[in-house]
Protein backbone atom coordinates (compact mmCIF):
# COMPACT_ATOMS: atom_id res chain seq x y z
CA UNK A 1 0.00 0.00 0.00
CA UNK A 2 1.29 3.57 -0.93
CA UNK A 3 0.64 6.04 1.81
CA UNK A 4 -0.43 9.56 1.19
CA UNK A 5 3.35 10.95 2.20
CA UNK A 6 4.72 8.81 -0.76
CA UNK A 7 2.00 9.76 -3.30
CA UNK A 8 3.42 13.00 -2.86
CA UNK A 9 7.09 12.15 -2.99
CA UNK A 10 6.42 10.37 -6.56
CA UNK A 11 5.26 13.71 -7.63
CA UNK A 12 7.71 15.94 -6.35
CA UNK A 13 10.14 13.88 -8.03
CA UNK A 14 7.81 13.90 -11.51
CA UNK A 15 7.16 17.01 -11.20
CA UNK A 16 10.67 18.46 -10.85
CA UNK A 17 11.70 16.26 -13.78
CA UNK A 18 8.97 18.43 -15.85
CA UNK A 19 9.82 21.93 -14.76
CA UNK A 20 13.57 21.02 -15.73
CA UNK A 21 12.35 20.35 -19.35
CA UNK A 22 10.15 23.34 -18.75
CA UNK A 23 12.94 25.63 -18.13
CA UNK A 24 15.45 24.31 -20.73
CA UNK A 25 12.48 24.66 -22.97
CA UNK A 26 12.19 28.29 -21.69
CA UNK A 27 15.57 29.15 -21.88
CA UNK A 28 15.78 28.54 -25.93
CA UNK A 29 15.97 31.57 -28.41
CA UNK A 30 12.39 30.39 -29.41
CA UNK A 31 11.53 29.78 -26.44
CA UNK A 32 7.74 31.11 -27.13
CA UNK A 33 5.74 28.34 -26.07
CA UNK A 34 4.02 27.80 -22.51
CA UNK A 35 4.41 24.20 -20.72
CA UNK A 36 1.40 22.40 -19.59
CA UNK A 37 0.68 19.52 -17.58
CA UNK A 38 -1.64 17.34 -16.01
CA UNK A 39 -2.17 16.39 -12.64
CA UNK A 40 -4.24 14.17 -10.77
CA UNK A 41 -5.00 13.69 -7.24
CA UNK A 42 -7.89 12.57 -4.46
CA UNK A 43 -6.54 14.41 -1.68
CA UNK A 44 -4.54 17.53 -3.02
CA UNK A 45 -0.96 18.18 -2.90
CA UNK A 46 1.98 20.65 -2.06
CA UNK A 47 4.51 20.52 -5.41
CA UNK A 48 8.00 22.09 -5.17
CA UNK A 49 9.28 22.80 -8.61
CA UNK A 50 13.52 23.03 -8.38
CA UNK A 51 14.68 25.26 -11.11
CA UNK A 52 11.44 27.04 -12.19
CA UNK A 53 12.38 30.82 -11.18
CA UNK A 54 9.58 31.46 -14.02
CA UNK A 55 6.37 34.32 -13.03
CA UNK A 56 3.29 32.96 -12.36
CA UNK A 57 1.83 29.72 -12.77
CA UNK A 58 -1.75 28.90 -13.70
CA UNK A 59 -4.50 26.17 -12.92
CA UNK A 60 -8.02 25.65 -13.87
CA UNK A 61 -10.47 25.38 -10.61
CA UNK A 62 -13.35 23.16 -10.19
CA UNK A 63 -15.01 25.88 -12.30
CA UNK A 64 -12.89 25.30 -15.31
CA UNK A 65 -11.74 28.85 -14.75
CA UNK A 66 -8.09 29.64 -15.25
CA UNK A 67 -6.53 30.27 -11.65
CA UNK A 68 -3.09 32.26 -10.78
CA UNK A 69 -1.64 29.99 -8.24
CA UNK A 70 -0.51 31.13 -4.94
CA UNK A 71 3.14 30.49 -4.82
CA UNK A 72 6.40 30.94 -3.40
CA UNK A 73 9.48 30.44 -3.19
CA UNK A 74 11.56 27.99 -0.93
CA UNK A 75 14.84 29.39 -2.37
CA UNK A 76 16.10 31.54 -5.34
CA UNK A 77 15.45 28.43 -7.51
CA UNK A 78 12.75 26.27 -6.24
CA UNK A 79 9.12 27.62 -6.81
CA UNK A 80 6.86 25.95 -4.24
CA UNK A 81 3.09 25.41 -4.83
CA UNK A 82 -0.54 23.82 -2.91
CA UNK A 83 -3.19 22.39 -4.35
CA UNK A 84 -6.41 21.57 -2.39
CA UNK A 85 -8.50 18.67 -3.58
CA UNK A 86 -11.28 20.68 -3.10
CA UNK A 87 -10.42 23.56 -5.56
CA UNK A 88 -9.95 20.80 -8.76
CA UNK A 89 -12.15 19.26 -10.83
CA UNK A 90 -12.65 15.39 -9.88
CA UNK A 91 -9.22 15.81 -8.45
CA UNK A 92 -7.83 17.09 -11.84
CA UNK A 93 -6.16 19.88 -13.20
CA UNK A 94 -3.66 21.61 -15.88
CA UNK A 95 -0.64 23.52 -14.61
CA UNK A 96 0.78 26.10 -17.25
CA UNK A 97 4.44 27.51 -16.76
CA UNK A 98 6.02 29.79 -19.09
CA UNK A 99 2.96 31.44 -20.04
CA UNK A 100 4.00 34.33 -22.76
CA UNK A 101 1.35 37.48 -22.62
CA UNK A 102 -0.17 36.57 -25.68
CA UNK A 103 -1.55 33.31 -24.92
CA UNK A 104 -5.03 33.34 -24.13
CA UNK A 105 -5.67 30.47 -21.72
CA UNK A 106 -9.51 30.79 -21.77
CA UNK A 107 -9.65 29.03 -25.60
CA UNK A 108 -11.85 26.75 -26.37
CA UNK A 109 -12.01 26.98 -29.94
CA UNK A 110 -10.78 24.26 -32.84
CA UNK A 111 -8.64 26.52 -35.26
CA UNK A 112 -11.14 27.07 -38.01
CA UNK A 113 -10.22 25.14 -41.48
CA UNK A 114 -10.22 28.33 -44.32
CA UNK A 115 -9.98 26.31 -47.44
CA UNK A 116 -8.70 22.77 -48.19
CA UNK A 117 -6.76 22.54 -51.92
CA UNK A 118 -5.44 19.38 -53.23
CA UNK A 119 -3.12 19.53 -56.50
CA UNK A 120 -4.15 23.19 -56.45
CA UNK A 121 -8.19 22.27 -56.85
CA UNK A 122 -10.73 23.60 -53.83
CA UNK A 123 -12.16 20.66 -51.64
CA UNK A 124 -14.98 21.01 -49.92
CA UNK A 125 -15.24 19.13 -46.74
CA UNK A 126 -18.28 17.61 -44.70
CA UNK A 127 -17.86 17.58 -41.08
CA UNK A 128 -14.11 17.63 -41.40
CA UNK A 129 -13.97 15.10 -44.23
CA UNK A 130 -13.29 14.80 -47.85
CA UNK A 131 -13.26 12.40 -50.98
CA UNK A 132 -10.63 13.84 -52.91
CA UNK A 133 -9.34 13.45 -56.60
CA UNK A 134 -6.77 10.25 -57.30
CA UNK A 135 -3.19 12.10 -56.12
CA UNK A 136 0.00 11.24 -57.66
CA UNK A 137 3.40 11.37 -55.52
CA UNK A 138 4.81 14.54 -55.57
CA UNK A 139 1.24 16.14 -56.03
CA UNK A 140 0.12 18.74 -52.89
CA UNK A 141 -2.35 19.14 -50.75
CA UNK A 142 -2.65 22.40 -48.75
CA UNK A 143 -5.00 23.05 -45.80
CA UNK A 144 -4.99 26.89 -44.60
CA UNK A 145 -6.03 27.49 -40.80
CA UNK A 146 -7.03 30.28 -38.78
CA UNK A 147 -7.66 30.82 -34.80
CA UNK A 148 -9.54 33.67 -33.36
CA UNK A 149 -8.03 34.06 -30.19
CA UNK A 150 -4.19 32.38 -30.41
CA UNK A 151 -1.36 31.92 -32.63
CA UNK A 152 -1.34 28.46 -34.23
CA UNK A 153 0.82 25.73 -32.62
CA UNK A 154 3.91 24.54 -34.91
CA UNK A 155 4.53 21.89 -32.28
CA UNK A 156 1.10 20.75 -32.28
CA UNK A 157 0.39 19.62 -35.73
CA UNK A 158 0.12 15.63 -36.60
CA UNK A 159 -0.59 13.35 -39.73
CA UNK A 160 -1.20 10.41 -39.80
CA UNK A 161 -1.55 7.82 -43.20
CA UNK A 162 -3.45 4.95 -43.26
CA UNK A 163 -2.84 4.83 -39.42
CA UNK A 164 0.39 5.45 -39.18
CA UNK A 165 1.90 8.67 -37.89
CA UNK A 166 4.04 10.78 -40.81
CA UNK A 167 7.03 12.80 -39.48
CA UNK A 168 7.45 16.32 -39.87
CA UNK A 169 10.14 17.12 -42.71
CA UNK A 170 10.06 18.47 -46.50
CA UNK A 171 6.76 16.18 -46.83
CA UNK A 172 5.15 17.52 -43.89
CA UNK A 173 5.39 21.44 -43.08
CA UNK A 174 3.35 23.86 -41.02
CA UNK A 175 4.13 27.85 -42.06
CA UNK A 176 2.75 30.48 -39.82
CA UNK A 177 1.47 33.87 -41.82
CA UNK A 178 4.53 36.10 -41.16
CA UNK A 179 1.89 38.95 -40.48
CA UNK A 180 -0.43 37.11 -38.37
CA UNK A 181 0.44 34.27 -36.74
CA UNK A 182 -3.26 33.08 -35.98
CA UNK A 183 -3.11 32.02 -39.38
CA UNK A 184 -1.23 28.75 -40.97
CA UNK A 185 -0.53 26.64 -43.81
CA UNK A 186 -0.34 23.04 -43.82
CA UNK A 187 1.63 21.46 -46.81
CA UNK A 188 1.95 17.77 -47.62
CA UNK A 189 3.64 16.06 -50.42
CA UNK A 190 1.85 13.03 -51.34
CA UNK A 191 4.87 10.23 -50.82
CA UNK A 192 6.39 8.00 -53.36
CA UNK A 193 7.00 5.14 -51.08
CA UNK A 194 3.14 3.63 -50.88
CA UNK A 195 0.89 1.02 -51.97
CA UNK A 196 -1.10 2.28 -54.92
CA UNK A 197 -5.09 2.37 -54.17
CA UNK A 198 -6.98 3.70 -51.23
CA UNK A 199 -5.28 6.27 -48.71
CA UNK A 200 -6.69 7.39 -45.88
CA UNK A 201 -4.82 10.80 -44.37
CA UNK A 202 -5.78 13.00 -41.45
CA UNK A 203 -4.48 15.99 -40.11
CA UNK A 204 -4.55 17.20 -36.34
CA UNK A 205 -3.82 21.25 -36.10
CA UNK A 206 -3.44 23.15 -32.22
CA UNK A 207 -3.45 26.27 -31.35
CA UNK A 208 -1.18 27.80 -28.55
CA UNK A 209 -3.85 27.36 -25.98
CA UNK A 210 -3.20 24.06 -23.42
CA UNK A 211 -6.89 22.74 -23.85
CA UNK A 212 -8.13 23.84 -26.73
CA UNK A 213 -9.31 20.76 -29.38
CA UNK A 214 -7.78 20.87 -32.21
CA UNK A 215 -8.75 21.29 -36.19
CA UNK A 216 -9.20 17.59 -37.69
CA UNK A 217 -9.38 16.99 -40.84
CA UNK A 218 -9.82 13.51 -43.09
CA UNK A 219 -8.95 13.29 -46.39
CA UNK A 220 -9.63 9.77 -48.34
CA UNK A 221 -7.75 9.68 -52.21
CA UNK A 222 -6.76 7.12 -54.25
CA UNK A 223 -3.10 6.48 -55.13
CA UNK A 224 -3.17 7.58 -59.21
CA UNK A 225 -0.71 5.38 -61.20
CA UNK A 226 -0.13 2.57 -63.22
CA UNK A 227 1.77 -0.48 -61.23
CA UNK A 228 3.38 -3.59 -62.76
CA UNK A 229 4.68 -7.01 -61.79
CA UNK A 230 8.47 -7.26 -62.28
CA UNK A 231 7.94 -9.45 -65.34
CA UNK A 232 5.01 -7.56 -66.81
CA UNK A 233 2.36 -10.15 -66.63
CA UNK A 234 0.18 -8.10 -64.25
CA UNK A 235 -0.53 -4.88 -65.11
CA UNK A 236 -2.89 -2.39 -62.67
CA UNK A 237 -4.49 0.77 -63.73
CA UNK A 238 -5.43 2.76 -60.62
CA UNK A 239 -7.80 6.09 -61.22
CA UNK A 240 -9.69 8.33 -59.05
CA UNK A 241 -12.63 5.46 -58.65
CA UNK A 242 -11.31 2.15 -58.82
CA UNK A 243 -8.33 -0.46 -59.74
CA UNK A 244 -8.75 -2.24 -63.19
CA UNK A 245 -6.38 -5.41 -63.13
CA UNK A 246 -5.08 -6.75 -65.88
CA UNK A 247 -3.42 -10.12 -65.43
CA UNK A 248 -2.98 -13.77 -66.12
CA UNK A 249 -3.49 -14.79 -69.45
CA UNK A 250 -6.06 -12.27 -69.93
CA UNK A 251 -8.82 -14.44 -71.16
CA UNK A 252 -10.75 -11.80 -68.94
CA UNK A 253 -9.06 -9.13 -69.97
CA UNK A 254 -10.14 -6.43 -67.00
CA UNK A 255 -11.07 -6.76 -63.65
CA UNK A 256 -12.33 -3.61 -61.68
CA UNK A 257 -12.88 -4.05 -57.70
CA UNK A 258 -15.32 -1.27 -57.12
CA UNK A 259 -17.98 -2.74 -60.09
CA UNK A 260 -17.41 -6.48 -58.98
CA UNK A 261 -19.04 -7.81 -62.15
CA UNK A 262 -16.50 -10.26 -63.96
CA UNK A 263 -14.01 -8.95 -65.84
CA UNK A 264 -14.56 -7.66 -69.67
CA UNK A 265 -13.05 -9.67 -72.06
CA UNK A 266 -12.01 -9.37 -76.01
CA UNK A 267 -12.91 -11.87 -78.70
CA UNK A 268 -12.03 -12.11 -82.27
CA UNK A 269 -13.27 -14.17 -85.15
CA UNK A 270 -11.41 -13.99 -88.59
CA UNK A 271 -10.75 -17.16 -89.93
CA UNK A 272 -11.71 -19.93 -87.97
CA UNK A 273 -12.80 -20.08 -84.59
CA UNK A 274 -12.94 -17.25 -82.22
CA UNK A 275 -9.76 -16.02 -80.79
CA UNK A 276 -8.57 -13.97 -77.72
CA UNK A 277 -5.74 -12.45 -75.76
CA UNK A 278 -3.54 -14.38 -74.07
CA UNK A 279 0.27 -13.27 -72.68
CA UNK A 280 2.06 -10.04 -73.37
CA UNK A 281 4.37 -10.41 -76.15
CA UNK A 282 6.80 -7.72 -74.42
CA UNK A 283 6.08 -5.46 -71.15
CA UNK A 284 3.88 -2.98 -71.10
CA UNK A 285 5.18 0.14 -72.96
CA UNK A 286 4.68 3.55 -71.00
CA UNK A 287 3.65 6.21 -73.89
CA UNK A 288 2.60 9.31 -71.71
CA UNK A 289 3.96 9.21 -68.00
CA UNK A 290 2.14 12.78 -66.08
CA UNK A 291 1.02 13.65 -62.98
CA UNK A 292 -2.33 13.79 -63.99
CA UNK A 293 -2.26 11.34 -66.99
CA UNK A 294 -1.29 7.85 -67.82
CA UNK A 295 -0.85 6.11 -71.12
CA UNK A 296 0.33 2.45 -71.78
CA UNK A 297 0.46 0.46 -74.30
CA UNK A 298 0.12 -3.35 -73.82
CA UNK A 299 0.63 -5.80 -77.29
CA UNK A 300 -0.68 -9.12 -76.34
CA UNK A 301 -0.44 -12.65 -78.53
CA UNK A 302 -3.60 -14.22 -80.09
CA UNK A 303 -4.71 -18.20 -79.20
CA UNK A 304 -7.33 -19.65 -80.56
CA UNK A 305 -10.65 -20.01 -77.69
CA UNK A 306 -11.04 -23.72 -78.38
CA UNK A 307 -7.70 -25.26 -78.80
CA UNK A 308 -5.60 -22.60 -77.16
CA UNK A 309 -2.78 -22.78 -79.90
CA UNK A 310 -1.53 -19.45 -81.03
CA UNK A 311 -2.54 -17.95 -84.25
CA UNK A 312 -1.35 -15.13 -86.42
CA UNK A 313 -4.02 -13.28 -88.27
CA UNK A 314 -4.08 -10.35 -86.31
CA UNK A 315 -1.83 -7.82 -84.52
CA UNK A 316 -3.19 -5.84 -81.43
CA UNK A 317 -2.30 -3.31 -79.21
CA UNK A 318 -4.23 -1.84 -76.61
CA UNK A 319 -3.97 1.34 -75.66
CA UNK A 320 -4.61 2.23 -72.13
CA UNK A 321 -5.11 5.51 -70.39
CA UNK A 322 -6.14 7.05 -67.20
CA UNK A 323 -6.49 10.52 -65.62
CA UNK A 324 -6.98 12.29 -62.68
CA UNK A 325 -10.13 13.88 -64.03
CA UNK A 326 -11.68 10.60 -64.99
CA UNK A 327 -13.32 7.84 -62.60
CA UNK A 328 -12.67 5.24 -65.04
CA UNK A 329 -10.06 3.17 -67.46
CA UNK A 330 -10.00 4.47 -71.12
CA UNK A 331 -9.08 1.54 -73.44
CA UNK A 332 -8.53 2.00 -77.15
CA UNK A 333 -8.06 -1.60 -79.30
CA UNK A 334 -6.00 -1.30 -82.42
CA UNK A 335 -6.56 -4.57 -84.81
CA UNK A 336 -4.29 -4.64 -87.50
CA UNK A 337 -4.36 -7.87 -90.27
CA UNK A 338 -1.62 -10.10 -91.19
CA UNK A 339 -3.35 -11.78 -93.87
CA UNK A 340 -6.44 -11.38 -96.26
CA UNK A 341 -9.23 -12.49 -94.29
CA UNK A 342 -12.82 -13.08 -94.79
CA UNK A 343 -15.72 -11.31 -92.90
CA UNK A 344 -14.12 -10.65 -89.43
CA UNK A 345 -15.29 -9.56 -86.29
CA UNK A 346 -14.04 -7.88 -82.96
CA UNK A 347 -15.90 -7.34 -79.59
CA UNK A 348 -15.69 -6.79 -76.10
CA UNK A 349 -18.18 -8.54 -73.94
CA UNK A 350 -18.80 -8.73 -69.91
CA UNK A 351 -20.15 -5.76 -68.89
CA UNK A 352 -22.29 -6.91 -66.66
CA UNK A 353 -25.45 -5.26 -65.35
CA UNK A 354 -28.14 -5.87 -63.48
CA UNK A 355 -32.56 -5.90 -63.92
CA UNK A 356 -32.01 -2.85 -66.62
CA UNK A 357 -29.74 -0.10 -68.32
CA UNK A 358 -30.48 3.34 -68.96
CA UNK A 359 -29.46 5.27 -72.14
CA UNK A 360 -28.40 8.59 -73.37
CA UNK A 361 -31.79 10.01 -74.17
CA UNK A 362 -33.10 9.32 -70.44
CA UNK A 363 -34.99 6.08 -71.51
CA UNK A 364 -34.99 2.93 -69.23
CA UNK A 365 -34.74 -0.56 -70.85
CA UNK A 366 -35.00 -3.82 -69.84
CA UNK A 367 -32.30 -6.93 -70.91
CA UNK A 368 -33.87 -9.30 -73.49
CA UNK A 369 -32.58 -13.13 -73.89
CA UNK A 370 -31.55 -12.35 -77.28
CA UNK A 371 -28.74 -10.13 -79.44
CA UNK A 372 -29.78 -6.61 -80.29
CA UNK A 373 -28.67 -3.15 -80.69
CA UNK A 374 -28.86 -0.27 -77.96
CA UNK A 375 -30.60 2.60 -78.95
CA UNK A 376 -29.61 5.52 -78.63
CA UNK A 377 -25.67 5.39 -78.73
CA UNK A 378 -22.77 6.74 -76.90
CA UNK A 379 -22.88 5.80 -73.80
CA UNK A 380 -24.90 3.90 -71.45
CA UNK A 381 -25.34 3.50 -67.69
CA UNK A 382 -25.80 -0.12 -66.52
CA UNK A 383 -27.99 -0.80 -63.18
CA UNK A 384 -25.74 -2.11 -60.05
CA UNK A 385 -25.21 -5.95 -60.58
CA UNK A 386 -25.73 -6.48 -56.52
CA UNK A 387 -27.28 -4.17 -53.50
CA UNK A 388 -23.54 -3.59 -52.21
CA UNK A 389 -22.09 -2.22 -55.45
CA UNK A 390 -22.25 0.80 -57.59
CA UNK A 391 -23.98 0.64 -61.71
CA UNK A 392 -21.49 1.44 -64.09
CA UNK A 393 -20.75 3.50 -66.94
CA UNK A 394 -19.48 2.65 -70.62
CA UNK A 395 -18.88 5.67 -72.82
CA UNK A 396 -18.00 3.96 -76.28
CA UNK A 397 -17.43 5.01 -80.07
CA UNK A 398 -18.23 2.02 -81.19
CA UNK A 399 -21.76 -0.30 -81.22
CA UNK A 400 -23.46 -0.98 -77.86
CA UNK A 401 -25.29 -4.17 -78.16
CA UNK A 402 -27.29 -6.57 -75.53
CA UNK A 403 -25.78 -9.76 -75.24
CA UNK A 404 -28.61 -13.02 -74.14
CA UNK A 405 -29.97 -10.73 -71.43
CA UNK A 406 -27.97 -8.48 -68.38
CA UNK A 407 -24.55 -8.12 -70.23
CA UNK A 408 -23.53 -5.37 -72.71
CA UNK A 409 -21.07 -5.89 -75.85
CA UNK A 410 -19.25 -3.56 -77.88
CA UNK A 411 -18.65 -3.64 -81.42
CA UNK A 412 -16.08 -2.10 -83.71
CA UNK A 413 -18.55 0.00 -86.24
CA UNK A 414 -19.58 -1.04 -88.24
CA UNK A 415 -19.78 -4.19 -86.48
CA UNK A 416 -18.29 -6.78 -88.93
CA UNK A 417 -14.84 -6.05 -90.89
CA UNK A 418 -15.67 -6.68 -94.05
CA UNK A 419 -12.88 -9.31 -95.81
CA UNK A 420 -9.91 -7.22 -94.30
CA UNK A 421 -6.97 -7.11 -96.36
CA UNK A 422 -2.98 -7.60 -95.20
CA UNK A 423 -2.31 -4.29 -93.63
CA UNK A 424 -5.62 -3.11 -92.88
CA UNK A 425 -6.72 -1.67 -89.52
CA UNK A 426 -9.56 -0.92 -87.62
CA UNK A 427 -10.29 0.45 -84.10
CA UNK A 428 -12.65 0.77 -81.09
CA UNK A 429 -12.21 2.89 -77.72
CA UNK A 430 -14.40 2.90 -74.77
CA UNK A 431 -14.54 3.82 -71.03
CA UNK A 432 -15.79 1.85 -68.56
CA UNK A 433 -16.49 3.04 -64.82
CA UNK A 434 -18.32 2.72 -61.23
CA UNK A 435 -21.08 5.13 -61.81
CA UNK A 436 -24.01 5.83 -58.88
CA UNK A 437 -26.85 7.26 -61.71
CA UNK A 438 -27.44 7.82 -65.14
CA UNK A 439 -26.63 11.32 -65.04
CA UNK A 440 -23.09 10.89 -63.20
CA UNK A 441 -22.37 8.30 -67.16
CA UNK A 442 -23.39 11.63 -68.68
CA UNK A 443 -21.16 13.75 -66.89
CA UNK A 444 -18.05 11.60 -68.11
CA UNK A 445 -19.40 11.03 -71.68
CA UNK A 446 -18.95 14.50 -71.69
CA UNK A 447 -15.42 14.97 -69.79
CA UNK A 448 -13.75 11.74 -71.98
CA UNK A 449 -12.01 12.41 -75.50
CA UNK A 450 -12.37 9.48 -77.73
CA UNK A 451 -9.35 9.17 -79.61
CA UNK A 452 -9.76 9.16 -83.66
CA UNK A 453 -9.11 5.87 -85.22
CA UNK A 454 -8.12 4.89 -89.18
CA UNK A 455 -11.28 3.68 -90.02
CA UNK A 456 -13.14 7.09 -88.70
């Protein structure tokens, strides 16, 4: 058992450990900032604090009104201190040493958030918290501060990323305004060094004041880039919305997590029968590499569906982009022949939708059990596929068609390639997306540019 005599040796000896950090603290050419501390006790106490020669120090009462302790001093060194259990607050209270004149102690207040900008575009946050644009590293994200009462704290600011805390350093700096120091800046690179996809990033800003809450803010962005496996068979496109995966021996050509549907998939029929991608004949080819916009090209070889032997009647590329400014993956498909060839087709199939789609002119229709063209075209929203996920949007320039009911294909138009010759080449682009409404596919029909192709 610890009697009361000792309860108040342990914090004599904790508290004169403090107040000689306090004074070192002090005694620095910055030395701007007031020390705080908390203390706890049932029955009251008598502190001696060796080496504070400071001025006054300051509680808060059972009131929660700041309180200029009585003190004095035992020698020219040692301030001495009493505390009666009866003046705190459930036996608690805050001591503040080193108090400079312009701290007000009576501060309540979160520093107000003045504008949020990330890669130099406004955000407007909800209760503190923000979906932001897909950020690539070395992108910025500013968050500008103001208190009313006191200066902002440069020793009180914190980030944390994904849960884990980020050090202060080129990546993570706090300005005050040189003319008013109740104002701030908060700067943060966006790192190199992480996992592509989903970030989660908060900030924590304090003013000067020892209890005031501080200024939180939650910021949720996507890692923008285009990652690879060391050999090239995986390749992952990651945009503002979602991840499309391209990988294996691309029978299903892409996967995207936020849709869940399975992954779209390219089929060709020239002579013989129907073909499709399988492994990348080299690695993936980076044609545009910028902040804010990603282009790859990706040449995979041609088996046949049945037999899986290669064949040679075709060339393809596929062009791949992504932006900052669009939710979804862009994919253009160049087909160029290697022989003469009769009546040839290419199409994408797999976009998957659920009970009905909705088109460009505002008109709801329902899937048939049967092929058919989608009027009007363009684009076309597709209903979510289960409660849990989002629809999905497919901006295209070439045919929209229903395939046997719930799944959308897309020709090359016209759809058939009429007895190609050695050397010809056709193309087909679309866009494909999470999308929450019809309107939200119409939005991005408008923001995408199709590219032109040969056969335009």
């Amino acid at each position: 058992m610890t009697s009361k005599r000792s309860k108040h040796m342990l914090w004599l000896i904790y508290l004169w450990f403090l107040s000689s950090t306090a004074c070192q603290a002090a005694s620095e050419p910055a030395g701007d900032s007031l020390t705080a501390y908390t203390v706890t006790t049932a029955t009251g106490l008598t502190l001696r604090l060796p080496g504070y020669r400071g001025g006054p120090v300051y509680y808060r009462d059972r009131a929660g009104t700041w309180v200029q302790a009585q003190t004095r001093g035992d020698s020219p060194s040692t301030t001495q201190l009493t505390l009666a259990a009866a003046d705190l607050a459930s036996g608690a209270t805050t001591l503040v040493l080193n108090k400079p004149e312009w701290v007000q102690l009576d501060d309540a207040e979160a520093p107000r958030v003045v504008r949020v900008q990330c890669a130099g575009s406004p955000v407007a946050l909800q209760n503190g918290a923000a979906e932001v644009p897909a950020l690539s590293p070395g992108q910025v994200i500013e968050v500008q501060v103001e208190d009313r009462l006191n200066r902002i704290s440069l020793a009180g600011t914190a980030a944390t990323l994904n849960g884990m805390p980020r050090p202060a350093g080129p990546g993570l700096t706090l300005q005050r305004d040189e003319g008013n120091p109740q104002r701030a800046v908060l700067r943060y690179v966006v790192p190199a060094d992480l996992d592509f996809g989903r970030q989660e990033l908060t900030f924590r800003v304090r003013d000067e004041a020892p209890v005031s809450p501080p200024a939180e803010i939650a910021l949720s962005y996507r890692q923008f880039g285009v990652e690879t496996d060391g050999d090239g068979g995986q390749v992952v496109f990651h945009t503002p919305a979602a991840s499309f995966t391209c990988a294996g021996t691309m029978r299903g050509i892409f996967a995207c997590d936020a849709i869940g549907a399975p992954a779209v998939r390219l089929a060709l029929q020239g002579r013989g029968n129907f073909q499709h991608p399988a492994k990348l004949l080299a690695p993936p080819k980076v044609l545009v590499d910028q902040p804010d916009r990603k282009v790859v090209s990706l040449k995979p070889s041609l088996v046949f569906d049945d037999s899986g032997e290669p064949v040679q009647q075709f060339e393809l590329e596929l062009i791949c982009e992504i932006r900052t400014a669009w939710p979804g993956l862009l994919v253009t498909t160049r087909l160029t022949a290697l022989e003469d060839l009769p009546k040839s087709y290419l199409f994408w199939s797999g976009f998957m939708s659920g009970d009905y789609y909705e088109g460009s002119d505002g008109s709801r229709g329902q899937w048939h059990p049967r092929y058919g063209d989608i009027k009007p075209q363009g684009w076309i929203y597709l209903s979510p596929t289960a409660p849990d996920r989002p629809g999905a949007g497919v901006v295209s320039d070439g045919e929209l068609s229903e395939y046997l009911g719930q799944s959308l294909l897309v020709f090359t138009k016209p759809q058939s390639l009429n007895n190609p010759r050695k050397g010809d080449a056709t193309q087909v682009s679309w866009c494909y997306f999470p999308a929450a409404s019809r309107d939200a596919v119409s939005a991005q029909a408008t923001a995408v540019e199709m590219p032109r192709g040969d056969n335009e």
